[in-house]
Protein backbone atom coordinates (compact mmCIF):
# COMPACT_ATOMS: atom_id res chain seq x y z
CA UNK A 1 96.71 65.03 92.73
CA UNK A 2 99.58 66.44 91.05
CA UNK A 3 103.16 68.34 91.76
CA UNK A 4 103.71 70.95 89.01
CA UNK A 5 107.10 71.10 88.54
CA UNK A 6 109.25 73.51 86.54
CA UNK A 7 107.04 75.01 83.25
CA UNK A 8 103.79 74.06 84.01
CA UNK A 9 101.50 76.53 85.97
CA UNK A 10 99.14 74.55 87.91
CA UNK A 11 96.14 75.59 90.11
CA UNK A 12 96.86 73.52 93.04
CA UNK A 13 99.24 74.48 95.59
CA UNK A 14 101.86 72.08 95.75
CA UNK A 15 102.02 72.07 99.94
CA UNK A 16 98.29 70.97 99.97
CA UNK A 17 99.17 68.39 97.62
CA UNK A 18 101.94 67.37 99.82
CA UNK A 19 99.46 67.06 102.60
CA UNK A 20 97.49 64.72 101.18
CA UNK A 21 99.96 62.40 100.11
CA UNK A 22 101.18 62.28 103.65
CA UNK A 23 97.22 62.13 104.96
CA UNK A 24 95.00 60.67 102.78
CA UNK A 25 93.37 57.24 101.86
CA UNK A 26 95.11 54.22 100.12
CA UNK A 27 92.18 55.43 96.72
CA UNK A 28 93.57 59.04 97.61
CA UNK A 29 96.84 58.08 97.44
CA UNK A 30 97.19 55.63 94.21
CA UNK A 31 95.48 58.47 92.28
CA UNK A 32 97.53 60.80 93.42
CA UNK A 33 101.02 58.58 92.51
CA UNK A 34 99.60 58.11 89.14
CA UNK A 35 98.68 61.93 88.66
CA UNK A 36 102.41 62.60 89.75
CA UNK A 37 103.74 59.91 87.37
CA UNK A 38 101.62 61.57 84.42
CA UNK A 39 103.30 65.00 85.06
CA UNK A 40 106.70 63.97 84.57
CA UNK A 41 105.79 63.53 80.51
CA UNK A 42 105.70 67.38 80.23
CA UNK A 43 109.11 67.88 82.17
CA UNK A 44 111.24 68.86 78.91
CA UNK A 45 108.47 70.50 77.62
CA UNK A 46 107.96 72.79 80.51
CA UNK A 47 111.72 73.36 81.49
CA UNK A 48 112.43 74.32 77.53
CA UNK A 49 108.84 76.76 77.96
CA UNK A 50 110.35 78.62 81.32
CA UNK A 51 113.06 80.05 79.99
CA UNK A 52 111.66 80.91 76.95
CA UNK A 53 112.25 83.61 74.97
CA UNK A 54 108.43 83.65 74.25
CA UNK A 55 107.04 83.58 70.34
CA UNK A 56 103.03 82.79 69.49
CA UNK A 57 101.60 82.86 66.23
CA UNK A 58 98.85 85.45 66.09
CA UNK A 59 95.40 83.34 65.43
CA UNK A 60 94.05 87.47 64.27
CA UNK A 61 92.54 89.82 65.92
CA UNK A 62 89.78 89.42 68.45
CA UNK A 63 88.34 86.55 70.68
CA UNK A 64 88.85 83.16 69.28
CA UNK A 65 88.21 80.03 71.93
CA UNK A 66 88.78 76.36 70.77
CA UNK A 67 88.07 73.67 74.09
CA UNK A 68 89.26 70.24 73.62
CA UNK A 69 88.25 67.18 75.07
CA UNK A 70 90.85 64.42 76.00
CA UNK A 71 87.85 62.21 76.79
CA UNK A 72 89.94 61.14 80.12
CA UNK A 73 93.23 60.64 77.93
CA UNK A 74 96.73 62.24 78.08
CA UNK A 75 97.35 63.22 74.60
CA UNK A 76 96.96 67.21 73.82
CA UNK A 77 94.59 68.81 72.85
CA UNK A 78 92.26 65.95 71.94
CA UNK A 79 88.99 66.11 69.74
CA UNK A 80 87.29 69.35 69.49
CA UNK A 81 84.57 69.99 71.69
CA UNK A 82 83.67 73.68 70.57
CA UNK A 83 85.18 76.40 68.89
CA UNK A 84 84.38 80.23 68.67
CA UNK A 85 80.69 80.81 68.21
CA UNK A 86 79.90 77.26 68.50
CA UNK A 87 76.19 76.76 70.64
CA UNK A 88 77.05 75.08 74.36
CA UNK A 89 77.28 71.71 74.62
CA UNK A 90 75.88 70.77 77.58
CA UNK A 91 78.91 69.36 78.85
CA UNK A 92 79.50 71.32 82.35
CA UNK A 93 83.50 71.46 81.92
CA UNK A 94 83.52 71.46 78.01
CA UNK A 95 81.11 74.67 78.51
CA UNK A 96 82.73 76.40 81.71
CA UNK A 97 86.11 76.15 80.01
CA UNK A 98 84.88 78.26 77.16
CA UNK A 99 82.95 80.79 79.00
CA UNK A 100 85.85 81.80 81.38
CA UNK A 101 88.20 81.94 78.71
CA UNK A 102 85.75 84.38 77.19
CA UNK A 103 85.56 86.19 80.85
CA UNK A 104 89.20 86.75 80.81
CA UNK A 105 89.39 87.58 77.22
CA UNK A 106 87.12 90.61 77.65
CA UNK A 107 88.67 91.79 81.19
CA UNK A 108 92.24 92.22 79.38
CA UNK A 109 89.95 93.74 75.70
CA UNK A 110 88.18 95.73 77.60
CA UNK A 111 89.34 96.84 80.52
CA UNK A 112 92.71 97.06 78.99
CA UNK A 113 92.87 97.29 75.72
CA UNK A 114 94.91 93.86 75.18
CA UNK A 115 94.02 91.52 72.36
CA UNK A 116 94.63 88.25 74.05
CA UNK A 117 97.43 86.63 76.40
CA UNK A 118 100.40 88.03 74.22
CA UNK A 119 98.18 91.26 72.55
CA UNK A 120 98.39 89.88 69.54
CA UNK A 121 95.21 87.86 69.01
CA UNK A 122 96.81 84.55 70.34
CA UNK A 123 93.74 81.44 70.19
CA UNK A 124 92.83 80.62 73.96
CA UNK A 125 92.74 76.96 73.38
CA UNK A 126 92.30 74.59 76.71
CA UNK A 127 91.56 70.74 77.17
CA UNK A 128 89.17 69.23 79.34
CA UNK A 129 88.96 65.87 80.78
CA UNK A 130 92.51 65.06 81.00
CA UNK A 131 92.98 61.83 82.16
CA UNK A 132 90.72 60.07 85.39
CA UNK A 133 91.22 61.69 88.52
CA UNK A 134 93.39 64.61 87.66
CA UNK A 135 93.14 67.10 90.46
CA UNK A 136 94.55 70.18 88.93
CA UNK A 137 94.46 72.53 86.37
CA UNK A 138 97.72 73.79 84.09
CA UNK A 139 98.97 76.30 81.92
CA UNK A 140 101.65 74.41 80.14
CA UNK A 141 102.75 77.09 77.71
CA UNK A 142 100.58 77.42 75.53
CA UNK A 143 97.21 75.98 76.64
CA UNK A 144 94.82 75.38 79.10
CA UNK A 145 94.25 71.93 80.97
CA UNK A 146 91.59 70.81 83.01
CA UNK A 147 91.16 67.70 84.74
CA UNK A 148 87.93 66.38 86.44
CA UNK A 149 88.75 66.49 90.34
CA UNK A 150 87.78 63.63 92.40
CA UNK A 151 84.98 62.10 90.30
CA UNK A 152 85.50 58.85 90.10
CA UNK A 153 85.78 58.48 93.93
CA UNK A 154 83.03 58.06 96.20
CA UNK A 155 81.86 60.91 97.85
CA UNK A 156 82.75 61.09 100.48
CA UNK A 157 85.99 60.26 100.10
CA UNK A 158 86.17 63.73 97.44
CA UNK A 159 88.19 66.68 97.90
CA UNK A 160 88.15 68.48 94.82
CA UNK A 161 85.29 68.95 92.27
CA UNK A 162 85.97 69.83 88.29
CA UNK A 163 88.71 72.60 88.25
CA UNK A 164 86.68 74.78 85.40
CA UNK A 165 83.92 75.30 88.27
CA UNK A 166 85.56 78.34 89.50
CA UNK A 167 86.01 80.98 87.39
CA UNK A 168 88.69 82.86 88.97
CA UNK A 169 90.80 79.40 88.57
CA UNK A 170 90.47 79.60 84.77
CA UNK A 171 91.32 83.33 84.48
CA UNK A 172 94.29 82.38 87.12
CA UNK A 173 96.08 79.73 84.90
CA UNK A 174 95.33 81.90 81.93
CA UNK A 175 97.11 84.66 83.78
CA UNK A 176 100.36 83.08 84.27
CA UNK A 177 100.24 83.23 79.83
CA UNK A 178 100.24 87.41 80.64
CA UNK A 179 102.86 86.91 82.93
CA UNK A 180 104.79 84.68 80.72
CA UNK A 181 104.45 87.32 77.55
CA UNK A 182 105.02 89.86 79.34
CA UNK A 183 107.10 90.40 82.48
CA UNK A 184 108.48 86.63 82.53
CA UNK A 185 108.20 86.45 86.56
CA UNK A 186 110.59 84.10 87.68
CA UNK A 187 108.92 80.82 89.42
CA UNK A 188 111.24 81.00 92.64
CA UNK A 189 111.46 83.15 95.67
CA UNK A 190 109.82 86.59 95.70
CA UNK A 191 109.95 86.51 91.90
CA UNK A 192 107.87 83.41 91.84
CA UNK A 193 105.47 84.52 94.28
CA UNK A 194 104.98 87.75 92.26
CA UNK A 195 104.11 85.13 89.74
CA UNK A 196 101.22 83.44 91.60
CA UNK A 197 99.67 86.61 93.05
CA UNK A 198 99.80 88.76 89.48
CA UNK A 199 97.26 85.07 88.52
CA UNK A 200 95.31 85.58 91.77
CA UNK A 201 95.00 89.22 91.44
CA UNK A 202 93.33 89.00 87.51
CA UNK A 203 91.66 85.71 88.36
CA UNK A 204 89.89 87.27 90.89
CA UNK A 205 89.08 90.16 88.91
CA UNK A 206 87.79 88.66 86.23
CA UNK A 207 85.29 86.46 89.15
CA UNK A 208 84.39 90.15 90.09
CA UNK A 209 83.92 91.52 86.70
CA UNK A 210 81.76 88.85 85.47
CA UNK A 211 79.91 88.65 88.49
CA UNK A 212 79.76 93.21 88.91
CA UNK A 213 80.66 93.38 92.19
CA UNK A 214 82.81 95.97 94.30
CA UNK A 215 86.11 95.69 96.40
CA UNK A 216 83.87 95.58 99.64
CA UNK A 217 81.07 93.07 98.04
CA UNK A 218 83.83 90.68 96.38
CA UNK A 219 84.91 87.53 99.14
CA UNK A 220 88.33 87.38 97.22
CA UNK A 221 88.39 84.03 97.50
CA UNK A 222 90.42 81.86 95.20
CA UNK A 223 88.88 78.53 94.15
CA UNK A 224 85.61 78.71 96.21
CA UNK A 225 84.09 76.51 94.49
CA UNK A 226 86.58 73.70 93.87
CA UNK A 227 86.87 72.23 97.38
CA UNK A 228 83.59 69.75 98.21
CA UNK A 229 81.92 69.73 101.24
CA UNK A 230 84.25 66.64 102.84
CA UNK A 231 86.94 69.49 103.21
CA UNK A 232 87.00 72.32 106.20
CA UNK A 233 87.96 74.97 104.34
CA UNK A 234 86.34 77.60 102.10
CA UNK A 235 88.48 77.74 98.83
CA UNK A 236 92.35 77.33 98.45
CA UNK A 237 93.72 81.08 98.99
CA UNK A 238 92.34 84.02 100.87
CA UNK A 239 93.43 87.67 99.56
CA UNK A 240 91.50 89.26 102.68
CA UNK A 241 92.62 87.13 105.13
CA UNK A 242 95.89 85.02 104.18
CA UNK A 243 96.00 81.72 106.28
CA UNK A 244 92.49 81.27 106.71
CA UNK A 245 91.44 79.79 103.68
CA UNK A 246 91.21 76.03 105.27
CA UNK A 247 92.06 74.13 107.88
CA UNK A 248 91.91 70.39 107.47
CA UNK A 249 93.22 67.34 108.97
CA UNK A 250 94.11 65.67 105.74
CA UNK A 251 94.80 69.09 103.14
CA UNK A 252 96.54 70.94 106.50
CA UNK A 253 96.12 74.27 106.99
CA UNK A 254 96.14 77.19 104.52
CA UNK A 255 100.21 78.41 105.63
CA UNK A 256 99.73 81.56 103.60
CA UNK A 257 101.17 84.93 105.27
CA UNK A 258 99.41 88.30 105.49
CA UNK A 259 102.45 90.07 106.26
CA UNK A 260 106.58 90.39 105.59
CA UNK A 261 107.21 89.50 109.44
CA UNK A 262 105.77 85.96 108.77
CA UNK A 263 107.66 85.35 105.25
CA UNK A 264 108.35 81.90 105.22
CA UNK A 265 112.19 80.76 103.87
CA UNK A 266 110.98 77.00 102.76
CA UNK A 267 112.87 74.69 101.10
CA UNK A 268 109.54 73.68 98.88
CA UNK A 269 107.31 74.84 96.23
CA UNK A 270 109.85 77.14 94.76
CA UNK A 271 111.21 78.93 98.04
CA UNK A 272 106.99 79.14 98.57
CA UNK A 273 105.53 80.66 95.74
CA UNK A 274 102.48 79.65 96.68
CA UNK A 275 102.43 80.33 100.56
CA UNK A 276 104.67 83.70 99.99
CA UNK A 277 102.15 85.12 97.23
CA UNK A 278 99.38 86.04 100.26
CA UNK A 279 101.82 89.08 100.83
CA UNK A 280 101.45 90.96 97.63
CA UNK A 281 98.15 89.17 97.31
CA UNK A 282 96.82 91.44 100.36
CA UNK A 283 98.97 94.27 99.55
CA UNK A 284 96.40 94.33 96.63
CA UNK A 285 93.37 93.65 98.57
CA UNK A 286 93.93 96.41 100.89
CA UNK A 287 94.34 98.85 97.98
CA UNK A 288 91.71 98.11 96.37
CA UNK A 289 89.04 98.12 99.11
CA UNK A 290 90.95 101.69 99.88
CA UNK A 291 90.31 103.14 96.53
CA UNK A 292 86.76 101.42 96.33
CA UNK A 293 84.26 100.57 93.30
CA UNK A 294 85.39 97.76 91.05
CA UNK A 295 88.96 96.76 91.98
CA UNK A 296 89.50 96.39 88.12
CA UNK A 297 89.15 99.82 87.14
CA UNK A 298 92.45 101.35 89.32
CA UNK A 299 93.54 99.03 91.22
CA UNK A 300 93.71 96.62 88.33
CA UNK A 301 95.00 98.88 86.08
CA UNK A 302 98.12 99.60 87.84
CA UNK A 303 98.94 95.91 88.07
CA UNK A 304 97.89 95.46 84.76
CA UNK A 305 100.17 98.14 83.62
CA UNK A 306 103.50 97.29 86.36
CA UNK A 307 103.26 93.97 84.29
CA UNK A 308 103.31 94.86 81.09
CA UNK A 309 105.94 97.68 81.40
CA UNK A 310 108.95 95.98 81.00
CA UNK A 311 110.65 99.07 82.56
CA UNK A 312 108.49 98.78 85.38
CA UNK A 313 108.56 94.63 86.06
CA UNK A 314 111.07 91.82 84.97
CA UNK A 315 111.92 88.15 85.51
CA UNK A 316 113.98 88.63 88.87
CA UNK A 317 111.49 91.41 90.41
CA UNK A 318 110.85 90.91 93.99
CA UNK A 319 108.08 92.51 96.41
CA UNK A 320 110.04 95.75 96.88
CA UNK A 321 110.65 96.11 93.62
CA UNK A 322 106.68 95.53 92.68
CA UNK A 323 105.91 97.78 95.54
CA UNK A 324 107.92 100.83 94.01
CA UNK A 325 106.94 100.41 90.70
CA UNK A 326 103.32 99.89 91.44
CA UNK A 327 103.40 103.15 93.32
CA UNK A 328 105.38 104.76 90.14
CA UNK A 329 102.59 103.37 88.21
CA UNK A 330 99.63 105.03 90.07
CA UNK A 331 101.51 108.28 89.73
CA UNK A 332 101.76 108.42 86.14
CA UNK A 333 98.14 107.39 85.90
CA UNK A 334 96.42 109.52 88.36
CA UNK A 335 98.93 112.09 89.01
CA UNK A 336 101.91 112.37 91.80
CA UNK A 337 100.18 112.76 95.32
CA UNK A 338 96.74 111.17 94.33
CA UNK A 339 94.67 109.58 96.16
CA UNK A 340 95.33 106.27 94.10
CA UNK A 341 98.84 106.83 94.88
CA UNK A 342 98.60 107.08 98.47
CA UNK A 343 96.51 104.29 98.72
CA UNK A 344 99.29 101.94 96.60
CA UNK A 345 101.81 103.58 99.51
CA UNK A 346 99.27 102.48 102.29
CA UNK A 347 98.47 98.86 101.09
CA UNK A 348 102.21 98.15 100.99
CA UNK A 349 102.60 99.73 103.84
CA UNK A 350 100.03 97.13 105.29
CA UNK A 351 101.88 94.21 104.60
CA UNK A 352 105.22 95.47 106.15
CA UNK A 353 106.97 96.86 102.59
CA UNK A 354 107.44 100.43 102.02
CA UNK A 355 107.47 102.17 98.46
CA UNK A 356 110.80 103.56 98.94
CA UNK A 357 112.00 100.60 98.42
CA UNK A 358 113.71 99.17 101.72
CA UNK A 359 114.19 95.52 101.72
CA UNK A 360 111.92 93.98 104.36
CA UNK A 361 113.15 90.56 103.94
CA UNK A 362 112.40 87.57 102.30
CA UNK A 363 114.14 85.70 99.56
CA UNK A 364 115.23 86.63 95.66
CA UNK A 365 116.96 84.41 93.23
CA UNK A 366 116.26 82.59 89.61
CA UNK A 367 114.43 79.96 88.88
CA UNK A 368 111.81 78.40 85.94
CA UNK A 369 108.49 80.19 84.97
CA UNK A 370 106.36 77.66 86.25
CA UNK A 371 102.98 77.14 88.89
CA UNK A 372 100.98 75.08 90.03
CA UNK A 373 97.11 75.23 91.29
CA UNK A 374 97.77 73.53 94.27
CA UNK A 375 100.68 73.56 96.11
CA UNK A 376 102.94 70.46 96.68
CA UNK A 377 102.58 70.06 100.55
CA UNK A 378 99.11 68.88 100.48
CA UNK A 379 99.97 66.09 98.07
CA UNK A 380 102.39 64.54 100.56
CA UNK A 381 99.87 63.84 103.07
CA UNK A 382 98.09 62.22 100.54
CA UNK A 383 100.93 59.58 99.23
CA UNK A 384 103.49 58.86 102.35
């Protein structure tokens, strides 16, 4: 298990991380030391990567994949596994990994019209098989990283399976490279939780895409398929029901709010970036399943577009600020008054924020661009 801290943009919330250092097994908890040790290589890296500015070379125009294989090594990227066009390997994480890179590709192409993660053709290059053990997943800038989950434990003594089994995991992490080329969210406070929820939001709709299914048919889940059967839970986040997610006596349970009256001022994970993201995460949900059909077609497209207006979204942006500007946003695409307006107004409104831009509570403030997959409370249980 592994703490994300500072650049990198991990998939697994750091508070369940936390948990499980505090919970968990002496095998549970040696892995999870050495997963935590193995981070703090990338700590220049990622501090120097959050507060950019942000400059890619171009790899051209179009959809161009390259997955790596550290063949349970540390050293980036590794030895190429497959590139563009390349047949499938037969290798389940080598395989996924280039498939959902190609899912989220084609959500921002075509949905969009965005070449890439900075619209200009960038190369969506990821790793797989980083080191033994590694429970997460991480955007570190520049790439993709995978590691294998809990496979070389027995199990029944597993909590997490490979972290490219879930799709809307790998368009997540690839999501916080929009966020970083375009609006720059902020990993602290509101800002940061912005952060995490603008990754749930597309990760989920590129699951939803790919998979052609409707506000009301989707389970907007995050990570359903990552957590084995030794865990009572369902996936790591909820966007219908914040909180809900799991409940577990070693990985705790899911401390995500619904709603602004339960915003939780912690100390941790970035003033909760993780736990604080359900807000605007059901803001979204509730919008969506009020405009109906795919949730990428409007509802998407005014977060897509909030984002990548810089006049709309920057760095230090909190929830009030995303809840105006959203709103703005669904004006100027469907016209003052519409329907898709008034249902931006309402979904806010469901969560406790109005669009006239009242604050509601909660916390601002600057901090690095980074996440994590999981968040740093379960690891805890795992290691004290």
């Amino acid at each position: 298990m592994s703490v994300c801290k500072h650049g990198n943009l991990c998939a697994t919330p750091p508070h369940m991380l936390r948990q499980i250092v505090q919970n968990g097994n002496t095998s549970q908890r040696e892995r999870a030391e050495k997963t935590l040790d193995s981070s703090e290589q990338f700590r220049g890296k990622r501090v120097a990567l959050a507060e950019g500015p942000f400059t890619h070379a171009a790899s051209g125009a179009g959809l161009h994949r390259s997955v790596y294989n550290a063949n349970n090594g540390s050293s980036l990227p590794g030895s190429m596994a497959r590139d563009e066009g390349a047949a499938a390997t037969g290798d389940n994480a080598v395989d996924e990994a280039y498939d959902g890179s190609g899912e989220t590709y084609r959500l921002l192409k075509d949905e969009y019209g965005r070449d890439s993660l900075d619209g200009n053709g960038m190369k969506l290059k990821s790793t797989t098989h980083y080191q033994t053990g590694y429970d997460n997943a991480f955007w570190n800038g520049s790439q993709m990283v995978y590691g294998d989950g809990d496979e070389d434990l027995p199990e029944d003594e597993r909590f997490f399976n490979r972290f490219t089994i879930s799709l809307d995991i790998i368009g997540h992490e690839l999501a916080h490279g929009l966020t970083q080329f375009t609006a720059g969210l902020r990993y602290v406070d509101q800002s940061g939780a912005l952060n995490e929820s603008m990754s749930d939001v597309f990760g989920s709709l590129v699951k939803q895409r790919k998979l052609n299914q409707t506000a009301a048919d989707a389970d907007w889940l995050i990570g359903a398929e990552l957590l084995t059967s030794n865990v009572n839970g369902s996936a790591i986040r909820s966007m219908k029901a914040p909180g809900t997610a799991y409940d577990d006596p070693v990985i705790g349970k899911d401390p995500q709010p619904g709603h602004m009256r339960d915003y939780k001022d912690v100390d941790y994970d970035n003033g909760g970036v993780h736990i604080n993201s359900g807000i605007p995460n059901h803001a979204f949900y509730l919008i969506a399943l009020e405009l109906g059909g795919n949730a990428w077609e409007k509802a998407g497209k005014i977060w897509f577009q909030t984002l990548t207006d810089a006049s709309k979204m920057n760095r230090r942006s909190q929830f009030t600020d995303a809840a105006k500007a959203t709103w703005e946003v669904a004006g100027s695409l469907f016209g003052t008054g519409s329907l898709e307006q008034q249902a931006v107004k309402k979904g806010w409104n469901g969560v406790g924020l109005e669009v006239d831009g009242n604050d509601n509570g909660g916390g601002g403030g600057g901090g690095g661009n980074t996440g994590c997959l999981v968040a740093p409370l379960v690891l805890t249980r795992m290691f004290t």
